[in-house]
C-alpha atoms as a PDB file:
ATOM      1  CA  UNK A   1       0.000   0.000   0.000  1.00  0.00           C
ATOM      2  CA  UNK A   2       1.579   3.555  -1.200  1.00  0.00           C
ATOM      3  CA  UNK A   3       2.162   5.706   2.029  1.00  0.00           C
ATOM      4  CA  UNK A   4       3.120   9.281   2.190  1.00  0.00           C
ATOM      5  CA  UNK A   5       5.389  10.731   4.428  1.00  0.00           C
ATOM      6  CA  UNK A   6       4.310  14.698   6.707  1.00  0.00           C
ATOM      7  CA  UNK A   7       6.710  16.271   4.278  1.00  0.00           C
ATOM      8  CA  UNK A   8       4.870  14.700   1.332  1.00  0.00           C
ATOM      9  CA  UNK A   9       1.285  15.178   2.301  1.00  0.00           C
ATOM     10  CA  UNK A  10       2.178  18.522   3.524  1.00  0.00           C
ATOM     11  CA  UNK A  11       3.448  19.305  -0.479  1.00  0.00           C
ATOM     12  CA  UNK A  12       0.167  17.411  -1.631  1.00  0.00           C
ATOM     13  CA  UNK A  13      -1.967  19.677   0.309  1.00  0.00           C
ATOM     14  CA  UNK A  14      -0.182  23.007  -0.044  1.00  0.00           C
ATOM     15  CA  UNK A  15       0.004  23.391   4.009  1.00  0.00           C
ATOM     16  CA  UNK A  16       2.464  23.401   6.816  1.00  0.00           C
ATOM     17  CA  UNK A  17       3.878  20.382   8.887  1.00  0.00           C
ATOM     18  CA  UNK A  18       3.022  22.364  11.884  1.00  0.00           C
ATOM     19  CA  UNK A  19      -0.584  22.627  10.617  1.00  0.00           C
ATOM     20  CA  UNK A  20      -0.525  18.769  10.401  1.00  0.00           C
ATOM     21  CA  UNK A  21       0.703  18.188  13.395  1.00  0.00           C
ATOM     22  CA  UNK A  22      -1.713  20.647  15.215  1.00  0.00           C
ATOM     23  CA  UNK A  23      -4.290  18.082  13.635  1.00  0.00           C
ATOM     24  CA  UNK A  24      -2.637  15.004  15.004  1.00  0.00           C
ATOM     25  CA  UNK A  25      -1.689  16.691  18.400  1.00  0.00           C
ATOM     26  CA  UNK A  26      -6.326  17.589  18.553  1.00  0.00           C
ATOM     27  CA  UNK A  27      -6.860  13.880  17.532  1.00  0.00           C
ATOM     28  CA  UNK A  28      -8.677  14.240  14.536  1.00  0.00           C
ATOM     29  CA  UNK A  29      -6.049  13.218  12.497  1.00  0.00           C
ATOM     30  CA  UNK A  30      -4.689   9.529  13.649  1.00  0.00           C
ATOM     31  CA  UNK A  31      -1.676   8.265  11.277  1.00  0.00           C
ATOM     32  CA  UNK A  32       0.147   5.263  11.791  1.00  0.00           C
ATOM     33  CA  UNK A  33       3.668   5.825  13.286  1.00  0.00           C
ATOM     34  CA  UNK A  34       7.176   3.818  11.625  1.00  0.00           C
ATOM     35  CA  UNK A  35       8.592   1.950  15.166  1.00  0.00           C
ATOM     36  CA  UNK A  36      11.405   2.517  14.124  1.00  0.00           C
ATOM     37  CA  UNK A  37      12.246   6.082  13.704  1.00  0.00           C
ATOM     38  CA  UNK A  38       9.240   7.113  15.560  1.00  0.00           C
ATOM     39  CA  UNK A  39       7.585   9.405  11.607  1.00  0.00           C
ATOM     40  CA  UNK A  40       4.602   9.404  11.160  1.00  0.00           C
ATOM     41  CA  UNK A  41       3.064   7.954   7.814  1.00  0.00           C
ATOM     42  CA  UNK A  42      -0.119   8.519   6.271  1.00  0.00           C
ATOM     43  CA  UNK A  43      -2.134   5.766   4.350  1.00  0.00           C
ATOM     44  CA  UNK A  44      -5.255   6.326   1.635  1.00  0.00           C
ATOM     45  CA  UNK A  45      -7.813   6.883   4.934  1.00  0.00           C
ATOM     46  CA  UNK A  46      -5.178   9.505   6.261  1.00  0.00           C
ATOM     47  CA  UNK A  47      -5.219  11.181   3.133  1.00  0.00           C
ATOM     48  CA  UNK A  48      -8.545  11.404   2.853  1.00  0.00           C
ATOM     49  CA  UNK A  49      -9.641  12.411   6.376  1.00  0.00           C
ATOM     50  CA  UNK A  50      -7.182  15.007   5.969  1.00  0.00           C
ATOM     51  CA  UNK A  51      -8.741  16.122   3.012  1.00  0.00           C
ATOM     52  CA  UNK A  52     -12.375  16.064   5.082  1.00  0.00           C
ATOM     53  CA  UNK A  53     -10.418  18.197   7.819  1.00  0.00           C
ATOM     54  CA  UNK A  54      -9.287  20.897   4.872  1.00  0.00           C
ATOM     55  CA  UNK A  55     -12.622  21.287   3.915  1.00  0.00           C
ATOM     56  CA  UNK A  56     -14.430  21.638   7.057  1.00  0.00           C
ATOM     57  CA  UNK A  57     -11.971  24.492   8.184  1.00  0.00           C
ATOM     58  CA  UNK A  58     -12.940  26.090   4.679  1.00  0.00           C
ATOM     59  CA  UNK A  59     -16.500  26.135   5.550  1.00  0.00           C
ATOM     60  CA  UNK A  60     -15.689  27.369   9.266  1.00  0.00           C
ATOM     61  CA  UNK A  61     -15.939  24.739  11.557  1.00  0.00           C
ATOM     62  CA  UNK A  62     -13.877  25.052  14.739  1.00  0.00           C
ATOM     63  CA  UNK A  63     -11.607  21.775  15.639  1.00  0.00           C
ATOM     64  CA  UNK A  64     -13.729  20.688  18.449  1.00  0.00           C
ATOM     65  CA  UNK A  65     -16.711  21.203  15.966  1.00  0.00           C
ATOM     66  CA  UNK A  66     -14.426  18.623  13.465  1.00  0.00           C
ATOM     67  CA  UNK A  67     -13.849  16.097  16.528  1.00  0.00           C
ATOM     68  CA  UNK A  68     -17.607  16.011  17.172  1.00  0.00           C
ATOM     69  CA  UNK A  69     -18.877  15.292  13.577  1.00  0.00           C
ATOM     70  CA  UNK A  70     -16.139  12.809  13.211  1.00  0.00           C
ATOM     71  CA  UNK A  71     -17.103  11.025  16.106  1.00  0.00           C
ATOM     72  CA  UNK A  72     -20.614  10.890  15.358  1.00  0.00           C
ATOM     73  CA  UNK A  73     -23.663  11.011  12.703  1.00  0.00           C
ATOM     74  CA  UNK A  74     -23.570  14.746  12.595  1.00  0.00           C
ATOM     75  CA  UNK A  75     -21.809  15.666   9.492  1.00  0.00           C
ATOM     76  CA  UNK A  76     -24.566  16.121   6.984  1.00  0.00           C
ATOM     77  CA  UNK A  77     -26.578  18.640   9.407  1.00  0.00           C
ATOM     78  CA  UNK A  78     -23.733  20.857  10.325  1.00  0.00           C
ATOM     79  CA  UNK A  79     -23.363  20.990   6.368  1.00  0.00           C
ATOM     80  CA  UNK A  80     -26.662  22.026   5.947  1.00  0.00           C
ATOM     81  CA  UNK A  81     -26.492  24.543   8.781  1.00  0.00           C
ATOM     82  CA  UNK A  82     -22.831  26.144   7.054  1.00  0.00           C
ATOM     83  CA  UNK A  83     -24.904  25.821   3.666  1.00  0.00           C
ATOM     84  CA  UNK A  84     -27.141  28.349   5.045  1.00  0.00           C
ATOM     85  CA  UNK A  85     -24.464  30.713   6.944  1.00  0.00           C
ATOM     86  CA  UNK A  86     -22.594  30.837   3.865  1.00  0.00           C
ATOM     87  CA  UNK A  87     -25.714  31.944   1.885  1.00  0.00           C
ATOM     88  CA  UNK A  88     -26.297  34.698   4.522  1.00  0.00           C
ATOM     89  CA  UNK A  89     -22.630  35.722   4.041  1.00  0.00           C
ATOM     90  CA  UNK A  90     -22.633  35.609   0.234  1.00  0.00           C
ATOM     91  CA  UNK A  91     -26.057  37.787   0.060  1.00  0.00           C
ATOM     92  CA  UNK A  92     -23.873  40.175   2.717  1.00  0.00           C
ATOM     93  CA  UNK A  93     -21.071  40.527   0.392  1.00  0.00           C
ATOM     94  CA  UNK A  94     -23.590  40.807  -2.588  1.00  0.00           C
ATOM     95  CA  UNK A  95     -24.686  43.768  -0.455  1.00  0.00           C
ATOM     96  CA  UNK A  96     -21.399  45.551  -0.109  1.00  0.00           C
ATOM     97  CA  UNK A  97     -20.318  45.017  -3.415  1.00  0.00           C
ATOM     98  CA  UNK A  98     -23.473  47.076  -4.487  1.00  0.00           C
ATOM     99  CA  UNK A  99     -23.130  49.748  -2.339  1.00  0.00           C
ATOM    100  CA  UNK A 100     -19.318  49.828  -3.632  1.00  0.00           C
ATOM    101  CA  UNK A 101     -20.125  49.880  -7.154  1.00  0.00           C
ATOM    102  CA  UNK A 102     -23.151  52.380  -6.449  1.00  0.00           C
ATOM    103  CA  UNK A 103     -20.251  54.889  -4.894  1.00  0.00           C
ATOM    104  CA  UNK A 104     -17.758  54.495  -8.177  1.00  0.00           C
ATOM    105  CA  UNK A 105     -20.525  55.029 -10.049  1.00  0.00           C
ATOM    106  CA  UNK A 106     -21.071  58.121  -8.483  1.00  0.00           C
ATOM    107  CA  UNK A 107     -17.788  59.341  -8.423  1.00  0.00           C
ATOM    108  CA  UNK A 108     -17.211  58.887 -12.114  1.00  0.00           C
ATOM    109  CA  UNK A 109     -20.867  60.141 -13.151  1.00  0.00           C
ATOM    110  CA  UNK A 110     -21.101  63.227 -10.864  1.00  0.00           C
ATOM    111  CA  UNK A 111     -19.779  66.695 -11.933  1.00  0.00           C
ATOM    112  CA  UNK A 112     -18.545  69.306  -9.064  1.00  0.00           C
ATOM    113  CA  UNK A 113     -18.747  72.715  -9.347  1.00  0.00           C
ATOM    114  CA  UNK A 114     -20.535  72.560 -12.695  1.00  0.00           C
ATOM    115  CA  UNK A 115     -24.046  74.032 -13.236  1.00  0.00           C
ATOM    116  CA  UNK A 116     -25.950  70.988 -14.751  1.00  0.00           C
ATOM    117  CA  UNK A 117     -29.585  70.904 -16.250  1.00  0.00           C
ATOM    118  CA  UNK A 118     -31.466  67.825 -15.478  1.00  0.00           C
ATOM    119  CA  UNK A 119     -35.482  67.180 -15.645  1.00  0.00           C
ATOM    120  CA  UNK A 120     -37.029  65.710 -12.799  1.00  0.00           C
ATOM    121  CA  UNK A 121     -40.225  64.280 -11.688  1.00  0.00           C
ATOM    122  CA  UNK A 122     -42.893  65.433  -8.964  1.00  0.00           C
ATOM    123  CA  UNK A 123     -41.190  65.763  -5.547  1.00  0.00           C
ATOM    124  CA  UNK A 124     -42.776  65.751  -2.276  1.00  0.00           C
ATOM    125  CA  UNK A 125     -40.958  66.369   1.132  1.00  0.00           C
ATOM    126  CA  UNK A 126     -42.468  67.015   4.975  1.00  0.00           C
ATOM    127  CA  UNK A 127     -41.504  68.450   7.845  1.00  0.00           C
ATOM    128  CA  UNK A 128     -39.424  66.125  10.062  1.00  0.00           C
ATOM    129  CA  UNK A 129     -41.174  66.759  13.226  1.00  0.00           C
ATOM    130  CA  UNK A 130     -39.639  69.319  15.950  1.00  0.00           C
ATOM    131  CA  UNK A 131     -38.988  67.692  19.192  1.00  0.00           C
ATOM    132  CA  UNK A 132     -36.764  65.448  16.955  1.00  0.00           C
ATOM    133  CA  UNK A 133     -34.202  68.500  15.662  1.00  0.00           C
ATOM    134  CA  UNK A 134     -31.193  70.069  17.796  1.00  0.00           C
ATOM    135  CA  UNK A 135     -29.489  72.740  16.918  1.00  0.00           C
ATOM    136  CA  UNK A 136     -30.828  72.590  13.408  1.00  0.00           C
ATOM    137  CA  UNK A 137     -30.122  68.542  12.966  1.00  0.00           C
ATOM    138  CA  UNK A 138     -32.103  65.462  13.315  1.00  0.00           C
ATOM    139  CA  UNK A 139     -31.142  64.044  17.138  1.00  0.00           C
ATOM    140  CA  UNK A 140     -31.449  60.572  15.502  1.00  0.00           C
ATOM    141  CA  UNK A 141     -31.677  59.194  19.070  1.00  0.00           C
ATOM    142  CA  UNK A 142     -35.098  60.352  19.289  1.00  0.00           C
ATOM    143  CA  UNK A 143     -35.831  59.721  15.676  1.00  0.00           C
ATOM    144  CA  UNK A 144     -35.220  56.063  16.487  1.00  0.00           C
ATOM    145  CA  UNK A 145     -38.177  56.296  18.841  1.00  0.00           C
ATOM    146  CA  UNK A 146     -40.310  58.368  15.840  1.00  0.00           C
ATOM    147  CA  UNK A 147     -39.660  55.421  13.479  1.00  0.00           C
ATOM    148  CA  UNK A 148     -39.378  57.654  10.708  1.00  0.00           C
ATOM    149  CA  UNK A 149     -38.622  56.239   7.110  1.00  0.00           C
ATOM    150  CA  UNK A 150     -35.593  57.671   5.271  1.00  0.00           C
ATOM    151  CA  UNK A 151     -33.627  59.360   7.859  1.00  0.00           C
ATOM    152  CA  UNK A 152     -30.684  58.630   5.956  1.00  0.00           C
ATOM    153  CA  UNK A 153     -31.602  60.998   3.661  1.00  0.00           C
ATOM    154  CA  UNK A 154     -32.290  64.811   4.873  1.00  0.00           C
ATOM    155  CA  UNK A 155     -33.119  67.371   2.464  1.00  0.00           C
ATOM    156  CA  UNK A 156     -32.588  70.960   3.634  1.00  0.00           C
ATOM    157  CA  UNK A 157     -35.869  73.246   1.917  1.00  0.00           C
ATOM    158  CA  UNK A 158     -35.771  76.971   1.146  1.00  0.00           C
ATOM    159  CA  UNK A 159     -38.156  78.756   0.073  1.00  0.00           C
ATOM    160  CA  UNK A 160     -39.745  82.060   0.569  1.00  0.00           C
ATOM    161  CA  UNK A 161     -41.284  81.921   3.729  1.00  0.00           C
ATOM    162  CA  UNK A 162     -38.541  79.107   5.423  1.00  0.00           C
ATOM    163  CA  UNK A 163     -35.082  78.566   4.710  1.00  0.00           C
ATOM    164  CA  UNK A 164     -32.944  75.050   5.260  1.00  0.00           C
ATOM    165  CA  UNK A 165     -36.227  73.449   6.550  1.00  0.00           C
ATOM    166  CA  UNK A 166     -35.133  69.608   7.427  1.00  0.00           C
ATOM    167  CA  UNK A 167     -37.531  67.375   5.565  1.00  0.00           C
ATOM    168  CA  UNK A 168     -37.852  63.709   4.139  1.00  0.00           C
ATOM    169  CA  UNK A 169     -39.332  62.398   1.578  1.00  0.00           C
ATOM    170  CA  UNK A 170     -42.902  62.035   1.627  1.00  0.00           C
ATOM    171  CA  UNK A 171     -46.341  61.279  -0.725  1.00  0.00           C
ATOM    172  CA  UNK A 172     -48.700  64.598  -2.131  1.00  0.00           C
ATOM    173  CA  UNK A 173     -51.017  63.836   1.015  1.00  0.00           C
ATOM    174  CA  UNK A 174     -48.649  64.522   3.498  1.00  0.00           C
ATOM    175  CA  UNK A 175     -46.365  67.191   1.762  1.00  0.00           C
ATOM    176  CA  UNK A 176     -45.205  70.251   3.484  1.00  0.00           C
ATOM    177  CA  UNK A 177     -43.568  71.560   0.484  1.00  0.00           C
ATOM    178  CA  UNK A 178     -43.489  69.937  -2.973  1.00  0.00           C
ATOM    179  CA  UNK A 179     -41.517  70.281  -6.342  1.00  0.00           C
ATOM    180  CA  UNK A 180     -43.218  70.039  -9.531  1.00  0.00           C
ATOM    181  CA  UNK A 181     -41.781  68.100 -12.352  1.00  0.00           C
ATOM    182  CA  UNK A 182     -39.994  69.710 -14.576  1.00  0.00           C
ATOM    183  CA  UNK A 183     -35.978  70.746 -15.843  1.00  0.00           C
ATOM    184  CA  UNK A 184     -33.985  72.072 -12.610  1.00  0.00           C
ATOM    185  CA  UNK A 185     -30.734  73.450 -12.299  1.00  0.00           C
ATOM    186  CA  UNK A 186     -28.272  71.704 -10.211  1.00  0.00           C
ATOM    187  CA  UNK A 187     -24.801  72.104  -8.900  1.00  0.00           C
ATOM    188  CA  UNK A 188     -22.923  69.456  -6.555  1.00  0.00           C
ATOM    189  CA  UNK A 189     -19.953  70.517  -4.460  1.00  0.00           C
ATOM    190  CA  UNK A 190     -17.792  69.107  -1.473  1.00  0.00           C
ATOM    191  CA  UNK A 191     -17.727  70.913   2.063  1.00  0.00           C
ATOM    192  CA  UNK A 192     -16.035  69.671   5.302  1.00  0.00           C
ATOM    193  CA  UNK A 193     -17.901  72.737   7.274  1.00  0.00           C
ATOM    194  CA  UNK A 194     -21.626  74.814   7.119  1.00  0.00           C
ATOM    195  CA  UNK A 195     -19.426  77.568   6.123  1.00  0.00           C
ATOM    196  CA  UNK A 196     -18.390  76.313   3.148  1.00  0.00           C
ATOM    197  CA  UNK A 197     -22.480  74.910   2.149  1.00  0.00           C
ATOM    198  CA  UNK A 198     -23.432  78.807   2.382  1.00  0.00           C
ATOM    199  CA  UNK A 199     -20.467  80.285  -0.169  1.00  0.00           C
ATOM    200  CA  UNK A 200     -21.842  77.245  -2.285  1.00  0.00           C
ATOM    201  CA  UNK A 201     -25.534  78.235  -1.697  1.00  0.00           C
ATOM    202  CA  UNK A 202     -24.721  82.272  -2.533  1.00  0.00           C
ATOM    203  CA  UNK A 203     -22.249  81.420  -5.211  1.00  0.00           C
ATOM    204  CA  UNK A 204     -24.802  78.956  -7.106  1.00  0.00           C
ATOM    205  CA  UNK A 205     -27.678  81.613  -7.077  1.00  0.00           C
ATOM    206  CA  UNK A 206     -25.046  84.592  -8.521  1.00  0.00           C
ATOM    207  CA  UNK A 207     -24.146  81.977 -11.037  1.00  0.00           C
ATOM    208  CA  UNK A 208     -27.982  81.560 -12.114  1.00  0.00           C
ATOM    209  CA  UNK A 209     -28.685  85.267 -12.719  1.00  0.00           C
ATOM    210  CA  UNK A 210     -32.125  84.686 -12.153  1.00  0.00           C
ATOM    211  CA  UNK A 211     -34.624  85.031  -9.364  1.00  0.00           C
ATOM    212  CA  UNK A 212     -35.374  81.848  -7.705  1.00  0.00           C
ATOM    213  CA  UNK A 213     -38.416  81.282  -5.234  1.00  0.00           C
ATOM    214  CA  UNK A 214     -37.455  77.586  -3.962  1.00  0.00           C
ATOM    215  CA  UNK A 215     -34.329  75.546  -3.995  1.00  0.00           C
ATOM    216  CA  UNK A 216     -33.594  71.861  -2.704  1.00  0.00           C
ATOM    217  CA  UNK A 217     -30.364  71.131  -0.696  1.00  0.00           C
ATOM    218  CA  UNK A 218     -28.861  67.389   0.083  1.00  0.00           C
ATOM    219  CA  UNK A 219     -26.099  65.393   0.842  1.00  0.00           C
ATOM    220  CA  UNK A 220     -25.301  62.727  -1.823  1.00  0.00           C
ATOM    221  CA  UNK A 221     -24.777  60.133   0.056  1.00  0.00           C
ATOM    222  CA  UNK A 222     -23.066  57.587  -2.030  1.00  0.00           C
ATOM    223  CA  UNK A 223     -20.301  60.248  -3.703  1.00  0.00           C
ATOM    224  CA  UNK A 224     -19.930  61.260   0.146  1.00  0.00           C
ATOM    225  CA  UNK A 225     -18.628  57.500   1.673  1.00  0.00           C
ATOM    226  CA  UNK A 226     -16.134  57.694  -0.943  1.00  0.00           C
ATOM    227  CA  UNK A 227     -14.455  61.259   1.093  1.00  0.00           C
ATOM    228  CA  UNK A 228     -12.771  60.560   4.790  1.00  0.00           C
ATOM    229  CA  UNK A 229     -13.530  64.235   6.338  1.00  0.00           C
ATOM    230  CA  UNK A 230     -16.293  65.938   3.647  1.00  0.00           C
ATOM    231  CA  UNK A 231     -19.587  65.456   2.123  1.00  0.00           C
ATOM    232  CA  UNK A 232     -21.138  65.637  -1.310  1.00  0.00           C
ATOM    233  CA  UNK A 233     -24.111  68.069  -1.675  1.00  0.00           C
ATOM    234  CA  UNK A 234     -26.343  69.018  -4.529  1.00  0.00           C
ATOM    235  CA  UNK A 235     -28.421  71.995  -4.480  1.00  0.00           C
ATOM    236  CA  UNK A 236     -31.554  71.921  -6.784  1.00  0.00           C
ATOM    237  CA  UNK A 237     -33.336  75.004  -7.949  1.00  0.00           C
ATOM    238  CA  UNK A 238     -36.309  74.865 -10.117  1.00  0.00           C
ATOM    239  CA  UNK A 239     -36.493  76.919 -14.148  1.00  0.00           C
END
């Protein structure tokens, strides 16, 4: 019968002696030993419960989790358990990769400090509620409580009568304030401080040359993630 030696197996398998003999030192792994020199040797049922070993650190088993199955009838329902972790995990990663995609998309589609033209559909936006603002921001530890949808999203309203209202989305029933459809002019621009969002906010509406009754402000949030210290805003201002 064709033995391997730890050196050979070790090649075969593309891991470390050490790793080996962690696996013979926790008992799950049980070669024969040569009485003469005291090596260890590893026959076709070595091989292949070393192989089983491989696999089930792959998935994520623990080495006590190993020594269980081995010693019992468990295998086939701890694989259907890890099937289902690892499905969680993939649909996770599915997840991120989105999001990352959605913020080089962003990047490479967005223009800064350009005046753009773009037509948009009817808008609707309502108050967020005042016992939930401080200091002229959401306190999201009491919008928690509020359950309000969207949070993530704040748009800042001005218009003749209020100026950088915080709202959220919202339907034509609810509205506070809405924006008809129609072509608006638009201007993105990164600021690390408020100071820098009202230079924007003057410098955009010299730039029109127009009177303006109404004008959206919001962070992008996606272009934003991809900047350590700033955020991306767009302001919106209906023609």
């Amino acid at each position: 019968m064709l033995t391997l030696s730890t050196g050979e197996i070790a090649q075969l398998f593309q891991i470390s002696k050490c790793k080996i003999r962690h696996y013979i030192d926790e008992g799950i792994l049980v070669p024969k030993r040569n009485p003469e020199n005291g090596y260890y040797y590893f026959e076709e049922a070595d091989i292949y419960r070393l192989y089983q070993i491989i696999l089930f650190r792959k998935i994520g088993f623990s080495i006590q989790e190993i020594k269980e199955s081995l010693l019992s009838e468990k295998v086939t329902p701890m694989l259907e358990q890890a099937e289902q972790d690892l499905q969680q995990k993939i649909e996770e990663l599915v997840g991120i990769q989105k999001t990352i995609q959605k913020i080089i998309h962003s990047q490479k589609e967005m223009t800064l400090n350009e005046i753009t033209f773009v037509a948009k559909g009817d808008r609707y936006f309502e108050k967020v509620p005042n016992q939930i603002i401080d200091n002229n921001t959401i306190n999201y530890a009491q919008a928690a409580k509020h359950n309000l949808p969207d949070l993530e999203e704040p748009f800042y309203i001005f218009s003749k009568q209020d100026a950088g209202v915080i709202c959220l989305k919202s339907v034509k029933k609810r509205s506070d304030y809405t924006f008809p459809a129609g072509e608006y002019a638009c201007k993105s621009f990164i600021a690390k401080d408020e100071a820098t969002i009202e230079t924007q906010i003057q410098l955009f509406l010299e730039e029109l040359k127009r009177p303006t009754t109404s004008m959206i402000l919001y962070e992008n949030i996606y272009p934003s993630l991809a900047y350590p210290d700033a955020m991306v805003y767009t302001m919106e201002v209906p023609l």
